[in-house]
PDB file of N, CA and C in Angstrom:
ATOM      1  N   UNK A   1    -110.660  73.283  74.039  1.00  0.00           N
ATOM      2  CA  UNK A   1    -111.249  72.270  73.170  1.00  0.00           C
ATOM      3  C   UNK A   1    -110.556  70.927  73.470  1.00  0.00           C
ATOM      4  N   UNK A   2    -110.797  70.114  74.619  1.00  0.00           N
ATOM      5  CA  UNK A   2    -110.140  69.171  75.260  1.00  0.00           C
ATOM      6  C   UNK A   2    -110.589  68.226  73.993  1.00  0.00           C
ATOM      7  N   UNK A   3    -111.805  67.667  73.426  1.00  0.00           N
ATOM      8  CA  UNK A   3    -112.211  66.547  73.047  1.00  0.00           C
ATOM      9  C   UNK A   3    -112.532  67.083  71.062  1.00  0.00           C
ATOM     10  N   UNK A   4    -112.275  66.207  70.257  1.00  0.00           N
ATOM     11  CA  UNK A   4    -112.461  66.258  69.212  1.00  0.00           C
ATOM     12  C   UNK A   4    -113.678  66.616  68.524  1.00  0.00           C
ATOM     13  N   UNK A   5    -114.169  67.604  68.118  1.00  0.00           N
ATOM     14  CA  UNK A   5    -115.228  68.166  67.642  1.00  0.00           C
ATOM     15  C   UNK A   5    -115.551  68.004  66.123  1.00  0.00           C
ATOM     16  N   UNK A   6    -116.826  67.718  65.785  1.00  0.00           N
ATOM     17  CA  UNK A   6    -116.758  67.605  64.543  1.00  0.00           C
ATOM     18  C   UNK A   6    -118.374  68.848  63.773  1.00  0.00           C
ATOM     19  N   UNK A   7    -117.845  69.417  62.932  1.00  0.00           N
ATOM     20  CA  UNK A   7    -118.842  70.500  61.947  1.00  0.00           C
ATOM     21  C   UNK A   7    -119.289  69.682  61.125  1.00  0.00           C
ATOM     22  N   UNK A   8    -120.785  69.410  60.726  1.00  0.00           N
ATOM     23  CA  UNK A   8    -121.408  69.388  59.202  1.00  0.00           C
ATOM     24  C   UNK A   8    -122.229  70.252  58.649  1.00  0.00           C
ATOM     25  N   UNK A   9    -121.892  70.235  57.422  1.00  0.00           N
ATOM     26  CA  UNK A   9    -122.947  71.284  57.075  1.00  0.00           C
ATOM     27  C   UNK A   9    -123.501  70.311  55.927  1.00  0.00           C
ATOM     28  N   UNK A  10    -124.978  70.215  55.235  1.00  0.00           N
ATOM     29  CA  UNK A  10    -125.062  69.525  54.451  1.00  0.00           C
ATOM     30  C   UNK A  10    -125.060  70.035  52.891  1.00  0.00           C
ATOM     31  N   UNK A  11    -125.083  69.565  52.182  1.00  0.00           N
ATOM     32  CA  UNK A  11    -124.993  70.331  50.664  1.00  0.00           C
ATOM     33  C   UNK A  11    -126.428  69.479  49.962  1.00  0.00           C
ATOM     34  N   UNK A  12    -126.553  70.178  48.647  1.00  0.00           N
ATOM     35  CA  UNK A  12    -127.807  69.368  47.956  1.00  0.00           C
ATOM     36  C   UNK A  12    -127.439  68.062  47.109  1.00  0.00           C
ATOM     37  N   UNK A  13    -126.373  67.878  46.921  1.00  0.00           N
ATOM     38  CA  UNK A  13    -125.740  66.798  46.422  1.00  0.00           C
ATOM     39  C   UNK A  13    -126.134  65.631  47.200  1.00  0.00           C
ATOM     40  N   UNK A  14    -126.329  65.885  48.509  1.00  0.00           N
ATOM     41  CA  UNK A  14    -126.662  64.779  48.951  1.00  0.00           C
ATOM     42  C   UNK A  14    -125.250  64.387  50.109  1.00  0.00           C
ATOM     43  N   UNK A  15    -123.931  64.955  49.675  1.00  0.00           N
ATOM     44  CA  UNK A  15    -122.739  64.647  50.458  1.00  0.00           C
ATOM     45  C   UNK A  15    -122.596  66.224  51.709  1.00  0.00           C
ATOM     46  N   UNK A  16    -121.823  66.299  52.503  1.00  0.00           N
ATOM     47  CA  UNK A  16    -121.639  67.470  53.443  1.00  0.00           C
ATOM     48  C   UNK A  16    -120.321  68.065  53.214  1.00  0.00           C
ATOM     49  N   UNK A  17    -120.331  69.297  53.815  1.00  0.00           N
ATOM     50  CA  UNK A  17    -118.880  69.720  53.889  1.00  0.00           C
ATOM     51  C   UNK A  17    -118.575  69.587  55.407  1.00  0.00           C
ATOM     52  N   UNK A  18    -117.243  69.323  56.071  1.00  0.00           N
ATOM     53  CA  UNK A  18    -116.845  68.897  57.024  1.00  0.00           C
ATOM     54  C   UNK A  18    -115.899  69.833  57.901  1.00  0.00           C
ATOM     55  N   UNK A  19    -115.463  70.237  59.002  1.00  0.00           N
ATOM     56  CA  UNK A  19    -114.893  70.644  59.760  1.00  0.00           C
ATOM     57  C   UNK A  19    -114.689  69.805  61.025  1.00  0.00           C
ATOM     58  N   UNK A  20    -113.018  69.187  61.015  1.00  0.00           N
ATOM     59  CA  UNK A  20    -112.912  68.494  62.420  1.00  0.00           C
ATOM     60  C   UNK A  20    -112.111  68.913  62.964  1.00  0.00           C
ATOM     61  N   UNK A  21    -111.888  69.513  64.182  1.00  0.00           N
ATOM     62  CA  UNK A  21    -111.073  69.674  65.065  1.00  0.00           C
ATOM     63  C   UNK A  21    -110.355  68.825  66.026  1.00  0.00           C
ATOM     64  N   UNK A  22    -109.470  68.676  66.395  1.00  0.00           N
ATOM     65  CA  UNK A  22    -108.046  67.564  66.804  1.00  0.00           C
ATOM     66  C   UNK A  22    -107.489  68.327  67.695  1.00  0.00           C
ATOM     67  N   UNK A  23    -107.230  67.686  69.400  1.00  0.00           N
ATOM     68  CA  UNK A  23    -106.457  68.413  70.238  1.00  0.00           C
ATOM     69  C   UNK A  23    -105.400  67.660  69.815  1.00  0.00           C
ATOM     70  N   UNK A  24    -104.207  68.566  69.255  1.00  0.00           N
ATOM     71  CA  UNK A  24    -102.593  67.810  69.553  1.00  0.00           C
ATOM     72  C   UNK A  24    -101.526  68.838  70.278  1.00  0.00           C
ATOM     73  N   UNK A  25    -101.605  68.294  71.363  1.00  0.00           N
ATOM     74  CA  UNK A  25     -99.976  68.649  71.645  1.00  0.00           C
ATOM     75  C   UNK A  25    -100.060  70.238  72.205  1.00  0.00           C
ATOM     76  N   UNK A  26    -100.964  70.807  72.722  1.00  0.00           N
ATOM     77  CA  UNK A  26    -100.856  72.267  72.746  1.00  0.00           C
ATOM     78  C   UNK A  26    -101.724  73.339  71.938  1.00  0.00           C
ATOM     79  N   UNK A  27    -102.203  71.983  71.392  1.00  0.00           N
ATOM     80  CA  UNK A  27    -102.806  73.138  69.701  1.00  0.00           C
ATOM     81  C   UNK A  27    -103.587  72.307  69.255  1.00  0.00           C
ATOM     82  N   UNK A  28    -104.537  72.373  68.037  1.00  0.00           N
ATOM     83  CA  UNK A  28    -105.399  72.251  67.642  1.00  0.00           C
ATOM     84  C   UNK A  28    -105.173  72.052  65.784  1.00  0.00           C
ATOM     85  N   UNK A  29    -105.955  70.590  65.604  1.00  0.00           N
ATOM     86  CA  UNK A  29    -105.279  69.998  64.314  1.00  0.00           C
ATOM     87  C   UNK A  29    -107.116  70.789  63.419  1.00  0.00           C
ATOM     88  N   UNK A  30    -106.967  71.538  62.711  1.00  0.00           N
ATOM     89  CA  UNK A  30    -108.424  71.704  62.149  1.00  0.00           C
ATOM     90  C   UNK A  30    -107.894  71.151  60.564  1.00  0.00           C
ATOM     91  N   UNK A  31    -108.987  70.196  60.405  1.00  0.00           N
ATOM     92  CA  UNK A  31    -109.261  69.513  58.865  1.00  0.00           C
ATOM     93  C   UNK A  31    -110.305  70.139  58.192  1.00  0.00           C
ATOM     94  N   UNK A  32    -110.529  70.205  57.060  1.00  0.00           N
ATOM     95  CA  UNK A  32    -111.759  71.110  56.291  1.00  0.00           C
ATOM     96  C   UNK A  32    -111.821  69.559  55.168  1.00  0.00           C
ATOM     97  N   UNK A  33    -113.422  69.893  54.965  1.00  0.00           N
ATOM     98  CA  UNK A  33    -113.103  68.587  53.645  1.00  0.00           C
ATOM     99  C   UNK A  33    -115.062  68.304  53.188  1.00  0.00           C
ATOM    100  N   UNK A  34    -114.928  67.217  52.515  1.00  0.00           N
ATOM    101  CA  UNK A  34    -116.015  66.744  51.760  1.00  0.00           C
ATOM    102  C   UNK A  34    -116.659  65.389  51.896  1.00  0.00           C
ATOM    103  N   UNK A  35    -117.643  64.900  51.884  1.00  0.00           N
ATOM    104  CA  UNK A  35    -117.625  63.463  52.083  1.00  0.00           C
ATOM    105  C   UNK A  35    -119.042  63.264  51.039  1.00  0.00           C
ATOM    106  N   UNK A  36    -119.020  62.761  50.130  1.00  0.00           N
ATOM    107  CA  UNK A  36    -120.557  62.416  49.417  1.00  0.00           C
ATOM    108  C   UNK A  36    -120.570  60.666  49.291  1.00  0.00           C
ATOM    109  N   UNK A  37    -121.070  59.881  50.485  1.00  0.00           N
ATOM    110  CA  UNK A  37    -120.941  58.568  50.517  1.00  0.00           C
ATOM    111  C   UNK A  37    -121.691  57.956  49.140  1.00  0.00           C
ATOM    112  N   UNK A  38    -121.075  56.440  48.798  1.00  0.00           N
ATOM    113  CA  UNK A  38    -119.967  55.782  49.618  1.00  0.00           C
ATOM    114  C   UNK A  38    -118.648  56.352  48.703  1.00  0.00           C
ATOM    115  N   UNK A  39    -118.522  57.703  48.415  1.00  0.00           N
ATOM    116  CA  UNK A  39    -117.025  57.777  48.229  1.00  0.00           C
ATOM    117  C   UNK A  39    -116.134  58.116  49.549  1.00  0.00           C
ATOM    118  N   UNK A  40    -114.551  57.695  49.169  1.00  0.00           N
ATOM    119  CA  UNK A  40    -113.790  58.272  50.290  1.00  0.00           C
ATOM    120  C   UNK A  40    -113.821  59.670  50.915  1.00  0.00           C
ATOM    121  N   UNK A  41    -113.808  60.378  51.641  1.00  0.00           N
ATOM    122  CA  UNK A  41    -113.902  61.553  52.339  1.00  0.00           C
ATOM    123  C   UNK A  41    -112.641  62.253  51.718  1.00  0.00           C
ATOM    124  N   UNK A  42    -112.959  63.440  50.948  1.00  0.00           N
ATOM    125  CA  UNK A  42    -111.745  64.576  50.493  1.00  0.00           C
ATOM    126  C   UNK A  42    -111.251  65.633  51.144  1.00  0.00           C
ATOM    127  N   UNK A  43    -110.221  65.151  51.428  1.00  0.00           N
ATOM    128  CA  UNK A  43    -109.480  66.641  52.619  1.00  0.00           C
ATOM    129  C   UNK A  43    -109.115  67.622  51.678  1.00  0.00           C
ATOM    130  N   UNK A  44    -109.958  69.079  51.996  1.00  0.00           N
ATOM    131  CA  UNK A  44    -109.385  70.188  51.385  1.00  0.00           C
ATOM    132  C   UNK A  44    -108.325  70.732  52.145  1.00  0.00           C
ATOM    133  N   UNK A  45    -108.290  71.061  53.176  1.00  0.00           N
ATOM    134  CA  UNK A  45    -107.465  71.880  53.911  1.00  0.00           C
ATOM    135  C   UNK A  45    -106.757  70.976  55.659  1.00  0.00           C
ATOM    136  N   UNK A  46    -105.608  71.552  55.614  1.00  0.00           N
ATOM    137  CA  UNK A  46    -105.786  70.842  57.156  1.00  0.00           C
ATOM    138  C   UNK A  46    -104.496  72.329  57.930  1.00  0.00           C
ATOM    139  N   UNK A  47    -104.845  72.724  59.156  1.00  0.00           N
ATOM    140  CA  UNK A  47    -104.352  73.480  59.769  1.00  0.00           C
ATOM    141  C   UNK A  47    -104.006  73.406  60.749  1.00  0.00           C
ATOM    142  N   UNK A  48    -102.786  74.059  61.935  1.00  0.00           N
ATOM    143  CA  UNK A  48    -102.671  73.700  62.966  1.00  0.00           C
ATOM    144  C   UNK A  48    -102.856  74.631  63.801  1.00  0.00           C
ATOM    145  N   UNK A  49    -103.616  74.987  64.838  1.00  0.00           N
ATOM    146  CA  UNK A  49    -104.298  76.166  65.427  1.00  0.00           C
ATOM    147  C   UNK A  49    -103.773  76.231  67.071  1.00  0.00           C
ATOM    148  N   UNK A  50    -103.545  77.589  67.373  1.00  0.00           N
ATOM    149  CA  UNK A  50    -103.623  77.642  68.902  1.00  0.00           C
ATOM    150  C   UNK A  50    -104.812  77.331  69.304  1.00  0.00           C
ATOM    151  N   UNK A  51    -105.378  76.760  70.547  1.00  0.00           N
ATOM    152  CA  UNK A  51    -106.531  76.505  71.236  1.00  0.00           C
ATOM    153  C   UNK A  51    -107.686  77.753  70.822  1.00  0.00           C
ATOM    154  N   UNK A  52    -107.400  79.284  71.724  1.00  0.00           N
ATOM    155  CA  UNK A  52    -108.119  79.722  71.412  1.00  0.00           C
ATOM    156  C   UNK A  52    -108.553  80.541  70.215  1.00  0.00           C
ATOM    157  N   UNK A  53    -107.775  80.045  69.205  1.00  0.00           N
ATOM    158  CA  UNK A  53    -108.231  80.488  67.881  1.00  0.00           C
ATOM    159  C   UNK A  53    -108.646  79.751  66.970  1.00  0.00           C
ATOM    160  N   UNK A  54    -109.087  78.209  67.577  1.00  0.00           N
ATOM    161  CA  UNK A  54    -109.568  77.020  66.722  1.00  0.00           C
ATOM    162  C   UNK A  54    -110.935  77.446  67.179  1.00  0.00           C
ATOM    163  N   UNK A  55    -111.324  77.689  68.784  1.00  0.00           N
ATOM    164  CA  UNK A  55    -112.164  78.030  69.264  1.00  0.00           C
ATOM    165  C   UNK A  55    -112.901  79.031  68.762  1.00  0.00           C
ATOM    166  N   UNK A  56    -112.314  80.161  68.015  1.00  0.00           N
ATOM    167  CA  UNK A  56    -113.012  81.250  67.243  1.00  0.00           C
ATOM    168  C   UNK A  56    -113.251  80.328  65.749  1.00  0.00           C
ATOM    169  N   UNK A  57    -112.742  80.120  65.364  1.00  0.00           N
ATOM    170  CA  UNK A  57    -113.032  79.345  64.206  1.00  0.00           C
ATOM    171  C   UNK A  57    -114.054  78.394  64.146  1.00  0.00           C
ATOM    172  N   UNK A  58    -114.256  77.795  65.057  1.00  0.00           N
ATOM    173  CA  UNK A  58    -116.003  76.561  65.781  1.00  0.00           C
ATOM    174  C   UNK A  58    -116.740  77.605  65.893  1.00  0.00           C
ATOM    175  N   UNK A  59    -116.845  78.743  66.579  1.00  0.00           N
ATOM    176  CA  UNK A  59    -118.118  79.410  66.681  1.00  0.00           C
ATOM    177  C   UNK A  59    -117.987  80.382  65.597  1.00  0.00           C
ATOM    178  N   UNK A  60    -116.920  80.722  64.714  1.00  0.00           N
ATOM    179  CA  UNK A  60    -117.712  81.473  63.058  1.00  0.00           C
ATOM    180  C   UNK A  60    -118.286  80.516  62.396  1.00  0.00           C
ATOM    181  N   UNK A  61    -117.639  79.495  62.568  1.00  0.00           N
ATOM    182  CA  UNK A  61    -118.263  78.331  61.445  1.00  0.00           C
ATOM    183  C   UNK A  61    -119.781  78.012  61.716  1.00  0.00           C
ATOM    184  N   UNK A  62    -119.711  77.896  62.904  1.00  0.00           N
ATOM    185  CA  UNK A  62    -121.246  77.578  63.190  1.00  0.00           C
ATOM    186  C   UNK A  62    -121.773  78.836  63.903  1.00  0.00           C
ATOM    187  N   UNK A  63    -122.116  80.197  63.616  1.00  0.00           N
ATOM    188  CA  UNK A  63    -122.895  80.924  63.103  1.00  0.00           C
ATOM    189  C   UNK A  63    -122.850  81.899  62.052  1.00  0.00           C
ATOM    190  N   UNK A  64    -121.970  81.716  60.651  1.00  0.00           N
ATOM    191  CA  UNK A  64    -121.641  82.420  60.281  1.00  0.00           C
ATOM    192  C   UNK A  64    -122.434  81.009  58.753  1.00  0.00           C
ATOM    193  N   UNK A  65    -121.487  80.246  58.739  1.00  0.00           N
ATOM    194  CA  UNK A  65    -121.445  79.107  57.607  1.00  0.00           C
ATOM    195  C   UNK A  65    -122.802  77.659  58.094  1.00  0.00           C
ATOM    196  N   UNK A  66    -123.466  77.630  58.817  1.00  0.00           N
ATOM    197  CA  UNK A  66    -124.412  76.740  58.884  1.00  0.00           C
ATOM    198  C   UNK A  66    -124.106  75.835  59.153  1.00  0.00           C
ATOM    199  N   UNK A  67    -122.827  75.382  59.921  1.00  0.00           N
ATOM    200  CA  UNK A  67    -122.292  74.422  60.412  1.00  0.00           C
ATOM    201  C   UNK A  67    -123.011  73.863  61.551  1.00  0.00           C
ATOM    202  N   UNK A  68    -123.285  72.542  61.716  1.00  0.00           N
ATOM    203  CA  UNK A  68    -123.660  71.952  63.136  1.00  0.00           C
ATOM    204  C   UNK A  68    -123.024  71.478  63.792  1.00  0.00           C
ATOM    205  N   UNK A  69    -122.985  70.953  65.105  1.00  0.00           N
ATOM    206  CA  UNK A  69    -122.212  69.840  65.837  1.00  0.00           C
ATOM    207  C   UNK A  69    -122.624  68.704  65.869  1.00  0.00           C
ATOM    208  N   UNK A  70    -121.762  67.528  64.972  1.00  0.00           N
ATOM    209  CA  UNK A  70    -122.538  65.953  64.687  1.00  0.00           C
ATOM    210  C   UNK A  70    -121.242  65.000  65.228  1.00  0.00           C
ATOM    211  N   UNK A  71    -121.690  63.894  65.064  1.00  0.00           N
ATOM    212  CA  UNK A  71    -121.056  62.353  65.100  1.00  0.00           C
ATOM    213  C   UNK A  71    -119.819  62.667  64.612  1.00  0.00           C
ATOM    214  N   UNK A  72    -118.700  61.964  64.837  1.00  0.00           N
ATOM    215  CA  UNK A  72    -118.052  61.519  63.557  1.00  0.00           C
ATOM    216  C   UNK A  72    -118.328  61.105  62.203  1.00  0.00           C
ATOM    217  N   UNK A  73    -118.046  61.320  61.824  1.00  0.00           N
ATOM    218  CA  UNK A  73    -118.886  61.333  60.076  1.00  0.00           C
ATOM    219  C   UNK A  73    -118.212  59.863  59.684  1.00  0.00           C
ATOM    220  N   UNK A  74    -116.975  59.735  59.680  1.00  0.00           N
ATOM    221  CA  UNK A  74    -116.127  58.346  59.530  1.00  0.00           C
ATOM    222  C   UNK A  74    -115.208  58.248  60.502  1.00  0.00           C
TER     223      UNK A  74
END
């Protein structure tokens, strides 16, 4: 996972839930969180992952939880 990946999933609220992935250093920065604009974006969770187990975590998320692959959100 050389390049920063980002999950949305959308909710009915109108805001998404978020999953971003971060190459640092050997490993893999995964953020979990919320964004219902124009409020600030809420980090629920943030983790630090070996490569190939951030990698299992991108493909449960997105076929398991309805996650897509989008933009940067912010």
């Amino acid at each position: 996972m050389p390049l920063p990946v980002w999950l949305v999933r959308p909710r009915s609220d109108g805001g998404c839930d978020y999953v971003n992935f971060l190459p640092a250093q050997g490993a893999v920065e995964m953020r979990e969180g919320s964004h219902l604009p124009p409020q600030m974006p809420l980090l629920k969770h943030r983790h630090r992952l070996p490569v190939d187990e951030a990698e299992a975590w991108r493909r449960r998320l997105q076929q398991e939880s309805g996650y897509q692959c989008s933009d940067p959100l912010f």
